[in-house]
PDB file of N, CA and C in Angstrom:
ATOM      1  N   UNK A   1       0.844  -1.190   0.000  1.00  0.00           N
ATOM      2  CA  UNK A   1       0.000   0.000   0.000  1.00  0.00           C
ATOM      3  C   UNK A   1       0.882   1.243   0.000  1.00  0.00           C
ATOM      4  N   UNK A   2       0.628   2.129  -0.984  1.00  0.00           N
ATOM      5  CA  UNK A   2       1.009   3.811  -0.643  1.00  0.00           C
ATOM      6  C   UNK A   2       0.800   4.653   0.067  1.00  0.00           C
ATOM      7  N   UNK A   3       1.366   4.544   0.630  1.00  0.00           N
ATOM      8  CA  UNK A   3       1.087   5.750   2.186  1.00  0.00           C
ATOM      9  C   UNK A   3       1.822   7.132   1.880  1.00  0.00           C
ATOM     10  N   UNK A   4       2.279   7.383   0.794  1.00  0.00           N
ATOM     11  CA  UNK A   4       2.936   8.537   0.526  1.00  0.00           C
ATOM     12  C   UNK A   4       1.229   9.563   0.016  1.00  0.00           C
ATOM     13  N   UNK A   5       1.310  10.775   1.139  1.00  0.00           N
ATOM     14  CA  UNK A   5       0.106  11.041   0.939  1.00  0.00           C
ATOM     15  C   UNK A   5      -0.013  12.380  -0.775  1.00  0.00           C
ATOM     16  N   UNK A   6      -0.858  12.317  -0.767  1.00  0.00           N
ATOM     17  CA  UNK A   6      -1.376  13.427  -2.362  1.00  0.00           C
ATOM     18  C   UNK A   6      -1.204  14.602  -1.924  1.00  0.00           C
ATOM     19  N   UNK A   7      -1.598  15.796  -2.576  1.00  0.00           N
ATOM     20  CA  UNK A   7      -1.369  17.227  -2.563  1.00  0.00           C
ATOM     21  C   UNK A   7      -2.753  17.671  -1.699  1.00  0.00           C
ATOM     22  N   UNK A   8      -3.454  17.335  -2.022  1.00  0.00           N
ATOM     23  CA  UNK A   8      -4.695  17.404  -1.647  1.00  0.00           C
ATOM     24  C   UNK A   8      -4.646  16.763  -0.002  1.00  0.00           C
ATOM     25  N   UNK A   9      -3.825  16.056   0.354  1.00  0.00           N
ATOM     26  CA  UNK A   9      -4.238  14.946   1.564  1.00  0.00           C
ATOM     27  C   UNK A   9      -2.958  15.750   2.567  1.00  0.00           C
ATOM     28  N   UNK A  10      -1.631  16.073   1.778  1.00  0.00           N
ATOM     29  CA  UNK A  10      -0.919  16.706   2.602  1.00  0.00           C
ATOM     30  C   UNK A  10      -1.204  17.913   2.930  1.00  0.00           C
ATOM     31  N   UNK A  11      -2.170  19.089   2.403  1.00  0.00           N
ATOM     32  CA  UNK A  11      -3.425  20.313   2.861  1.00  0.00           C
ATOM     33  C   UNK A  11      -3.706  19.969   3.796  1.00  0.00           C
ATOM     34  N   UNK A  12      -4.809  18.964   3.752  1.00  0.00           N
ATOM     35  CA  UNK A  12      -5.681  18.393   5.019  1.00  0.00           C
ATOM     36  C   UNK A  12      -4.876  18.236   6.096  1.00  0.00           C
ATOM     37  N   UNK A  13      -4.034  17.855   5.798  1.00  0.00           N
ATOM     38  CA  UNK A  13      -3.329  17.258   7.505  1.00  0.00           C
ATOM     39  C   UNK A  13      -2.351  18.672   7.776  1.00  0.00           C
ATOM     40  N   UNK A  14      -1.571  19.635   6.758  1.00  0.00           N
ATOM     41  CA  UNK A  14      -1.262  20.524   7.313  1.00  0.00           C
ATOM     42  C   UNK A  14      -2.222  21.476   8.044  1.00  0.00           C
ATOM     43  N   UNK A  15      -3.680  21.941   7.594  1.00  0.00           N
ATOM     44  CA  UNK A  15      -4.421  21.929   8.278  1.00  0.00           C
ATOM     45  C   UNK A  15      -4.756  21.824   9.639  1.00  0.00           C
ATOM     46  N   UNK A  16      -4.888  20.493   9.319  1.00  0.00           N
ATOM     47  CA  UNK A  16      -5.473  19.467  11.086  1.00  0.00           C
ATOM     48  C   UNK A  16      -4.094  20.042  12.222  1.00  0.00           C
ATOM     49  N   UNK A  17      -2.710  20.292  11.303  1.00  0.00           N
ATOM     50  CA  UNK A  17      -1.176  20.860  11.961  1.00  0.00           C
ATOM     51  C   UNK A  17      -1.534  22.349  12.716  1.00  0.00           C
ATOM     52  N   UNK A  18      -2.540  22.972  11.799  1.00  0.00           N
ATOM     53  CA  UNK A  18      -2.125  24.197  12.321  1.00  0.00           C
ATOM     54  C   UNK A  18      -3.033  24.315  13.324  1.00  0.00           C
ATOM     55  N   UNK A  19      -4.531  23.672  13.309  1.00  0.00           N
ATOM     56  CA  UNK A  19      -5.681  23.954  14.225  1.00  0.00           C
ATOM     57  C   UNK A  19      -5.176  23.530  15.588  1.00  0.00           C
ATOM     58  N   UNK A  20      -4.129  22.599  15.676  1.00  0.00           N
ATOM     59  CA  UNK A  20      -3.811  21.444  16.932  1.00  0.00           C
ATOM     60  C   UNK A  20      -2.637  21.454  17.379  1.00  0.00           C
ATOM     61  N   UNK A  21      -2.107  23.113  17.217  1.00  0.00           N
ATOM     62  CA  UNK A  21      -0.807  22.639  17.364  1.00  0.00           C
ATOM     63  C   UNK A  21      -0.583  23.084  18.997  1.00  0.00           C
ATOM     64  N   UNK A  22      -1.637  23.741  19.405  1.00  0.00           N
ATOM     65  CA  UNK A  22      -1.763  24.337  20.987  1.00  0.00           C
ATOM     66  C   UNK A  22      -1.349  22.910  21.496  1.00  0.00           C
ATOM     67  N   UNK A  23      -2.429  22.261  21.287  1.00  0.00           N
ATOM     68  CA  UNK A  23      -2.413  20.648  21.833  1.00  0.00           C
ATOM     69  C   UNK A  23      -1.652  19.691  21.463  1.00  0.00           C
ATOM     70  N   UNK A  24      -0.996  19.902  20.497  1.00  0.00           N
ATOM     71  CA  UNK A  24       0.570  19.001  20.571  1.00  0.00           C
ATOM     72  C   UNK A  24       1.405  19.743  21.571  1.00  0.00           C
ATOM     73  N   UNK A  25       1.670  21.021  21.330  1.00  0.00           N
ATOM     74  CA  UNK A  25       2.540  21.525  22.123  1.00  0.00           C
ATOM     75  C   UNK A  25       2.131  20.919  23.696  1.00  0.00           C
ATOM     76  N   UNK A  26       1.132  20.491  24.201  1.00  0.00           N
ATOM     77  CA  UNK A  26       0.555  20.898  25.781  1.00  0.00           C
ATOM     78  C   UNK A  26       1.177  19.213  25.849  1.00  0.00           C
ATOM     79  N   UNK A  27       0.580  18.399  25.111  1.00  0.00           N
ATOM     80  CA  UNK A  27       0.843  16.477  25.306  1.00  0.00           C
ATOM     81  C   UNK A  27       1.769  16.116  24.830  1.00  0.00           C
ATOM     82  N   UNK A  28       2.837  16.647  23.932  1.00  0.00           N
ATOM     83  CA  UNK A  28       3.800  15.662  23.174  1.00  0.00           C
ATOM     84  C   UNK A  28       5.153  16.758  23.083  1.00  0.00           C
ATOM     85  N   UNK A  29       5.116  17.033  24.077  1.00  0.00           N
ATOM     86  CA  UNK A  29       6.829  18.106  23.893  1.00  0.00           C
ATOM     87  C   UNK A  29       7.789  17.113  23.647  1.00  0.00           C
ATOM     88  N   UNK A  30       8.469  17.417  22.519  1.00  0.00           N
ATOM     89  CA  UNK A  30      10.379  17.254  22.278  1.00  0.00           C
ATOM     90  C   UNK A  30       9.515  15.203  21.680  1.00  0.00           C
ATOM     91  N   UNK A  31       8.659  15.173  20.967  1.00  0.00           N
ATOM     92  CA  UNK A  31       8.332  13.895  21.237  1.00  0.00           C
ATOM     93  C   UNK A  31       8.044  13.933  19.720  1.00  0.00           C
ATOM     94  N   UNK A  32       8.366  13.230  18.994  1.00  0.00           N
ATOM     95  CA  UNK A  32       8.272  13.033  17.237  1.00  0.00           C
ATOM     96  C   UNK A  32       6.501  12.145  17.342  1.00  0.00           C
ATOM     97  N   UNK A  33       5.547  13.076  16.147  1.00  0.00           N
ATOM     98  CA  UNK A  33       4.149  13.045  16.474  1.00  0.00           C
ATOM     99  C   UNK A  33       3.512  12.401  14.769  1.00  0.00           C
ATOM    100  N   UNK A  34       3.494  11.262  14.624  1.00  0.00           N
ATOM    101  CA  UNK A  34       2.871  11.128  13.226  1.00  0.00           C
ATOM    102  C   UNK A  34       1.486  11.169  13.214  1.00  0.00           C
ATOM    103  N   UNK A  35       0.984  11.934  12.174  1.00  0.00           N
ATOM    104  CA  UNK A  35      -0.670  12.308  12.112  1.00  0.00           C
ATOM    105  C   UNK A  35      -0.738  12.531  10.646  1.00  0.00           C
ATOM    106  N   UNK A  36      -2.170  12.496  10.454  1.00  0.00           N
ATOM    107  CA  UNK A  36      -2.873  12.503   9.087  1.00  0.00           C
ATOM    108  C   UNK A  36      -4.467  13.714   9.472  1.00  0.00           C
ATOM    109  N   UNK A  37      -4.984  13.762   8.423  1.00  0.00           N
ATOM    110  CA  UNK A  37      -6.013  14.781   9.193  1.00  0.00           C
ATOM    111  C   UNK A  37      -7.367  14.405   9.624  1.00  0.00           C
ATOM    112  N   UNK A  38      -7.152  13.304  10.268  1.00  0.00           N
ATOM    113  CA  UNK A  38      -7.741  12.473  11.411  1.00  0.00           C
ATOM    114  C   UNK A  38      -7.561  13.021  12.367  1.00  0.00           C
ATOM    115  N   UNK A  39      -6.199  12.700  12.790  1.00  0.00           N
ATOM    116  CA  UNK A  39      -5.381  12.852  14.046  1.00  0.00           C
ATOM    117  C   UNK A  39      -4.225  12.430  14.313  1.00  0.00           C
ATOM    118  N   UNK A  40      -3.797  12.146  15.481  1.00  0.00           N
ATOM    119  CA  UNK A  40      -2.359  11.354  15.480  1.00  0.00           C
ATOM    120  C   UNK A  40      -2.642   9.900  15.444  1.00  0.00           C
ATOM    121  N   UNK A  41      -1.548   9.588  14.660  1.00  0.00           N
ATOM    122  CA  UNK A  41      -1.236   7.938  14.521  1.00  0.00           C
ATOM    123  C   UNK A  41      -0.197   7.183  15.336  1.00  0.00           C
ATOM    124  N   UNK A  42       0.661   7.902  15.681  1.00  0.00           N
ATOM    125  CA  UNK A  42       1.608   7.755  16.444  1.00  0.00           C
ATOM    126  C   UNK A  42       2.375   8.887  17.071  1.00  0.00           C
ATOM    127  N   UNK A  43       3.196   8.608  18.427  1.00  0.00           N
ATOM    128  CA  UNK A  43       3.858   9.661  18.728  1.00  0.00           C
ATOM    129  C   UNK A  43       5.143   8.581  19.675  1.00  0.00           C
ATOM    130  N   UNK A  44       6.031   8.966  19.896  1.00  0.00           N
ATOM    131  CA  UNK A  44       7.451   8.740  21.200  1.00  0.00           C
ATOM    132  C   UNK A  44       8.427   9.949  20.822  1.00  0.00           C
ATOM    133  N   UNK A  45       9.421   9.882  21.775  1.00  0.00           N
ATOM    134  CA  UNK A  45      10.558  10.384  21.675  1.00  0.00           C
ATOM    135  C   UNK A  45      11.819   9.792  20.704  1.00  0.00           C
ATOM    136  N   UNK A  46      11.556   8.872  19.987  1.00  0.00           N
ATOM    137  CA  UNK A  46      12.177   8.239  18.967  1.00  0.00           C
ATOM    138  C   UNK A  46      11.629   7.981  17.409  1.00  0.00           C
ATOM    139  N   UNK A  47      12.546   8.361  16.448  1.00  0.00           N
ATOM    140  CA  UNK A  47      12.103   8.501  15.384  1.00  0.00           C
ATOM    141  C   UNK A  47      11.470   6.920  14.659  1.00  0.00           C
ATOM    142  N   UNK A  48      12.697   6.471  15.152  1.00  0.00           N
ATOM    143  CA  UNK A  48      12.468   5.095  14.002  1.00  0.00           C
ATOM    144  C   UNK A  48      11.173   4.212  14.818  1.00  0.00           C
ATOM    145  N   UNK A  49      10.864   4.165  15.531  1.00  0.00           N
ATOM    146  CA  UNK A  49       9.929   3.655  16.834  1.00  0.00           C
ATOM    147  C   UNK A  49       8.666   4.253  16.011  1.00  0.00           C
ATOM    148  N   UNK A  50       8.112   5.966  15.874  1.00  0.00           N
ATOM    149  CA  UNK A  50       7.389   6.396  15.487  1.00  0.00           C
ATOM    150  C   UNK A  50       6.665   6.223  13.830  1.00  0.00           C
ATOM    151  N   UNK A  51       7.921   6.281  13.167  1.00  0.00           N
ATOM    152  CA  UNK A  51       8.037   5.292  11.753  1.00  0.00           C
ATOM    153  C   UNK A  51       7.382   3.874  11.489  1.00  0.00           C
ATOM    154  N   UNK A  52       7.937   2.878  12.636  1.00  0.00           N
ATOM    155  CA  UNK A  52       7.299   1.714  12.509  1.00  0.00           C
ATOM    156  C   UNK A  52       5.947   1.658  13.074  1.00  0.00           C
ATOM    157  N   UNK A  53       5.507   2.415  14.184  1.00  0.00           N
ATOM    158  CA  UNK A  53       3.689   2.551  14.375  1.00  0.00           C
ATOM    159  C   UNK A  53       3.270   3.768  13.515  1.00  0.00           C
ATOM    160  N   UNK A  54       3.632   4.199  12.838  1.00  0.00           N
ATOM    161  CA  UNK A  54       2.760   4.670  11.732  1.00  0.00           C
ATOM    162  C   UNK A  54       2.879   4.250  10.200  1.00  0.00           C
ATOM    163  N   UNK A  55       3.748   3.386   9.938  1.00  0.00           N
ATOM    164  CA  UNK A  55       3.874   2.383   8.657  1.00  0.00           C
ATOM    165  C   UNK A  55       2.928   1.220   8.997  1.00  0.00           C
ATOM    166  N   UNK A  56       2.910   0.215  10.084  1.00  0.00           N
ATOM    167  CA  UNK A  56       1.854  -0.156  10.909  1.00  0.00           C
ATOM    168  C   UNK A  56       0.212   0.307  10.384  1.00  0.00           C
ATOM    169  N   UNK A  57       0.006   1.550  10.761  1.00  0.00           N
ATOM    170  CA  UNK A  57      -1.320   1.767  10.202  1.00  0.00           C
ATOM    171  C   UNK A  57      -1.958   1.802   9.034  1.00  0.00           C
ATOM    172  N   UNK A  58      -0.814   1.691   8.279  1.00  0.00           N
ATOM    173  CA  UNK A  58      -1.163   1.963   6.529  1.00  0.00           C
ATOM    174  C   UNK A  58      -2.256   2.889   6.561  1.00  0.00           C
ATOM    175  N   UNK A  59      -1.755   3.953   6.800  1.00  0.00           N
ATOM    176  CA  UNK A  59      -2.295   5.326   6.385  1.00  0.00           C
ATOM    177  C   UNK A  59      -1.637   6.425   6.039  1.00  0.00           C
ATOM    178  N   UNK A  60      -1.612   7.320   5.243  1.00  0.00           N
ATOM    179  CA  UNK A  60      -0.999   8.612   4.898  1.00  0.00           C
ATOM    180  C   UNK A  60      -0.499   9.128   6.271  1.00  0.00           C
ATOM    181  N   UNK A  61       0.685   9.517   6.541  1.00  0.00           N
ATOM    182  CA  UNK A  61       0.586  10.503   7.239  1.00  0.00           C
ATOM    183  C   UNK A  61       2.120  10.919   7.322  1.00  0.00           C
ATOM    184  N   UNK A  62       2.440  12.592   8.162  1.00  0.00           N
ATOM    185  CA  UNK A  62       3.402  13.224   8.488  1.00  0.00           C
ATOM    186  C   UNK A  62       3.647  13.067   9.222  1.00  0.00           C
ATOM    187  N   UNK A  63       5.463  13.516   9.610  1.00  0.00           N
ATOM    188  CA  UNK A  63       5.839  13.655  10.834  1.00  0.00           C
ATOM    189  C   UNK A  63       6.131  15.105  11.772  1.00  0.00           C
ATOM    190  N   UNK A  64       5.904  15.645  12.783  1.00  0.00           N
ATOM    191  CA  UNK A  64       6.324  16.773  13.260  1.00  0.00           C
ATOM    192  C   UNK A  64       6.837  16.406  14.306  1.00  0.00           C
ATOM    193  N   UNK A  65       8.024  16.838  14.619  1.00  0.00           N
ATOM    194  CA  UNK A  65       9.043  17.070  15.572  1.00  0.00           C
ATOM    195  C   UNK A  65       8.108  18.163  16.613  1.00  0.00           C
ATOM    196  N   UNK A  66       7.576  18.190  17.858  1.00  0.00           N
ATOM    197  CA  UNK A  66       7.112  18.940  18.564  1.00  0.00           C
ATOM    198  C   UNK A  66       8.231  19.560  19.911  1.00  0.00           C
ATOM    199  N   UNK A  67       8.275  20.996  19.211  1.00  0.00           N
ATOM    200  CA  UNK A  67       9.340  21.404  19.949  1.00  0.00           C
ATOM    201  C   UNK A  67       9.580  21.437  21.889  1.00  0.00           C
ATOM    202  N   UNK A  68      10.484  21.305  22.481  1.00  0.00           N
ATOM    203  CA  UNK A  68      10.062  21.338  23.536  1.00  0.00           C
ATOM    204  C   UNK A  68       9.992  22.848  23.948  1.00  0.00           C
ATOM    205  N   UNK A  69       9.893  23.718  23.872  1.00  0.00           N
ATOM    206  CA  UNK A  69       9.551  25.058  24.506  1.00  0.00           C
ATOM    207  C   UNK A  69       9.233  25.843  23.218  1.00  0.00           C
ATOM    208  N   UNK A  70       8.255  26.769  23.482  1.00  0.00           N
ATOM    209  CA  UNK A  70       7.832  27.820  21.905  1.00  0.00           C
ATOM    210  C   UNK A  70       8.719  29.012  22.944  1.00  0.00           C
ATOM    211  N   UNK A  71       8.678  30.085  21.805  1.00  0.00           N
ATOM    212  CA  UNK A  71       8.904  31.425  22.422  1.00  0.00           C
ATOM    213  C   UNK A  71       8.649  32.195  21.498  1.00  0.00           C
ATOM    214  N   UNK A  72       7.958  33.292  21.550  1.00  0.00           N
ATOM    215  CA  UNK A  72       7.668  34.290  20.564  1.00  0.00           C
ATOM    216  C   UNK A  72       9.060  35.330  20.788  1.00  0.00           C
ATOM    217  N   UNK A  73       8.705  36.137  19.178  1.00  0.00           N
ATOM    218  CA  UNK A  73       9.922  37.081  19.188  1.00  0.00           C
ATOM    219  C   UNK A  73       9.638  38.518  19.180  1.00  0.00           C
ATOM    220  N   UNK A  74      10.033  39.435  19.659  1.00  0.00           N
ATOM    221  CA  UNK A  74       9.103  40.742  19.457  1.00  0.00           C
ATOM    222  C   UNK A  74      10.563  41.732  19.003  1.00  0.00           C
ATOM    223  N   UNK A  75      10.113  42.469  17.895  1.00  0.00           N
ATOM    224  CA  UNK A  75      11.329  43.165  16.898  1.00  0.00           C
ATOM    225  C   UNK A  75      10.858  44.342  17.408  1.00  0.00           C
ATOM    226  N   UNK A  76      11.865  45.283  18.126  1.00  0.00           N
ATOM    227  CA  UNK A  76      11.541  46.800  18.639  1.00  0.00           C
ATOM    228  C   UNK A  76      12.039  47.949  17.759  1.00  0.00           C
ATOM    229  N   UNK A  77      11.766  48.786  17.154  1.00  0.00           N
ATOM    230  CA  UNK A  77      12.075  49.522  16.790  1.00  0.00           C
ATOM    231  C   UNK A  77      13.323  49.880  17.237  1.00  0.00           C
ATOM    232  N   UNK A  78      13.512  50.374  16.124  1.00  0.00           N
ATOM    233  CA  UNK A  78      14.863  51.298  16.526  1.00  0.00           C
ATOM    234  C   UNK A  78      15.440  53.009  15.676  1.00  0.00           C
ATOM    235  N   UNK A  79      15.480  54.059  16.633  1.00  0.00           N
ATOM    236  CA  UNK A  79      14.753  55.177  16.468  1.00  0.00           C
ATOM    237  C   UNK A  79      16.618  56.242  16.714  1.00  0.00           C
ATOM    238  N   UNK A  80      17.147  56.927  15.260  1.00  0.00           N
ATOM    239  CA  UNK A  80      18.233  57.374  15.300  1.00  0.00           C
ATOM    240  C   UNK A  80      17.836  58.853  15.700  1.00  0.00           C
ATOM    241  N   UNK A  81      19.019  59.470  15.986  1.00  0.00           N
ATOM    242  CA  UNK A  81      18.557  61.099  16.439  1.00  0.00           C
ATOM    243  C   UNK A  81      19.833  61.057  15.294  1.00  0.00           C
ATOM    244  N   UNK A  82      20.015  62.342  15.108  1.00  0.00           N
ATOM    245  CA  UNK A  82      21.068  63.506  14.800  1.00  0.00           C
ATOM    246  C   UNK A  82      21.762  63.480  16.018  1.00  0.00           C
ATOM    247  N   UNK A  83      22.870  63.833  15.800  1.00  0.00           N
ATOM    248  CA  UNK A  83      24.315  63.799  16.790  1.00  0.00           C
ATOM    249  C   UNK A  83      24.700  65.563  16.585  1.00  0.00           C
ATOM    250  N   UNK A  84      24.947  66.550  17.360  1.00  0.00           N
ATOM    251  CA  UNK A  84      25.860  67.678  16.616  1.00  0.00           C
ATOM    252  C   UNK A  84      27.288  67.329  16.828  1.00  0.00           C
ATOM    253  N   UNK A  85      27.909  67.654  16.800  1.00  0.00           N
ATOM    254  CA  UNK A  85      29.244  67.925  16.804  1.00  0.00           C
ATOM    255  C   UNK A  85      29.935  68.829  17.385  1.00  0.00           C
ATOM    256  N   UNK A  86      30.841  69.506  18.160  1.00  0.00           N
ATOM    257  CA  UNK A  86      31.191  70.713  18.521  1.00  0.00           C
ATOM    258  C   UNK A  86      32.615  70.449  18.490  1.00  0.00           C
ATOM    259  N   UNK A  87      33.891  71.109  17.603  1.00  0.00           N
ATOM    260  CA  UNK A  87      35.086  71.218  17.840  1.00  0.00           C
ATOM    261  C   UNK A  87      35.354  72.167  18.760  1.00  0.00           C
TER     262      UNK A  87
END
């Protein structure tokens, strides 16, 4: 069976990625997460482990690495004056 998913099927599950990613982040930190846009099919802290229970399901699906800590970035302005000079 082909489990390599379509254009159309890898949408869907990027998708299902972006709606859920609060909730990967909260259950599966630093933990490799295979899903399709079902849900998850598999998840551990090991790749090849995660590979074999989601080849196992014979179903389409991706992998995301779920980071262990997020952090947002905030870019501040930055605001020049004129300098005078005095010899």
């Amino acid at each position: 069976m082909n489990t390599t998913p379509s254009k159309s099927e890898r949408d869907e599950m990027l998708k299902w990625l972006n709606r859920n990613r609060q909730m990967l982040l909260d259950l599966y930190k630093n933990q490799y997460v295979a899903y399709n846009a079902n849900g998850v099919i598999a998840h551990t802290e090991n790749l090849r482990e995660v590979l074999e229970l989601a080849n196992a399901a014979k179903q389409p699906f991706l992998i995301y690495l779920v980071p262990r800590r997020t952090a947002s970035v905030e870019i501040l302005p930055i605001r020049f004056r004129t300098v005078a000079r005095h010899d």
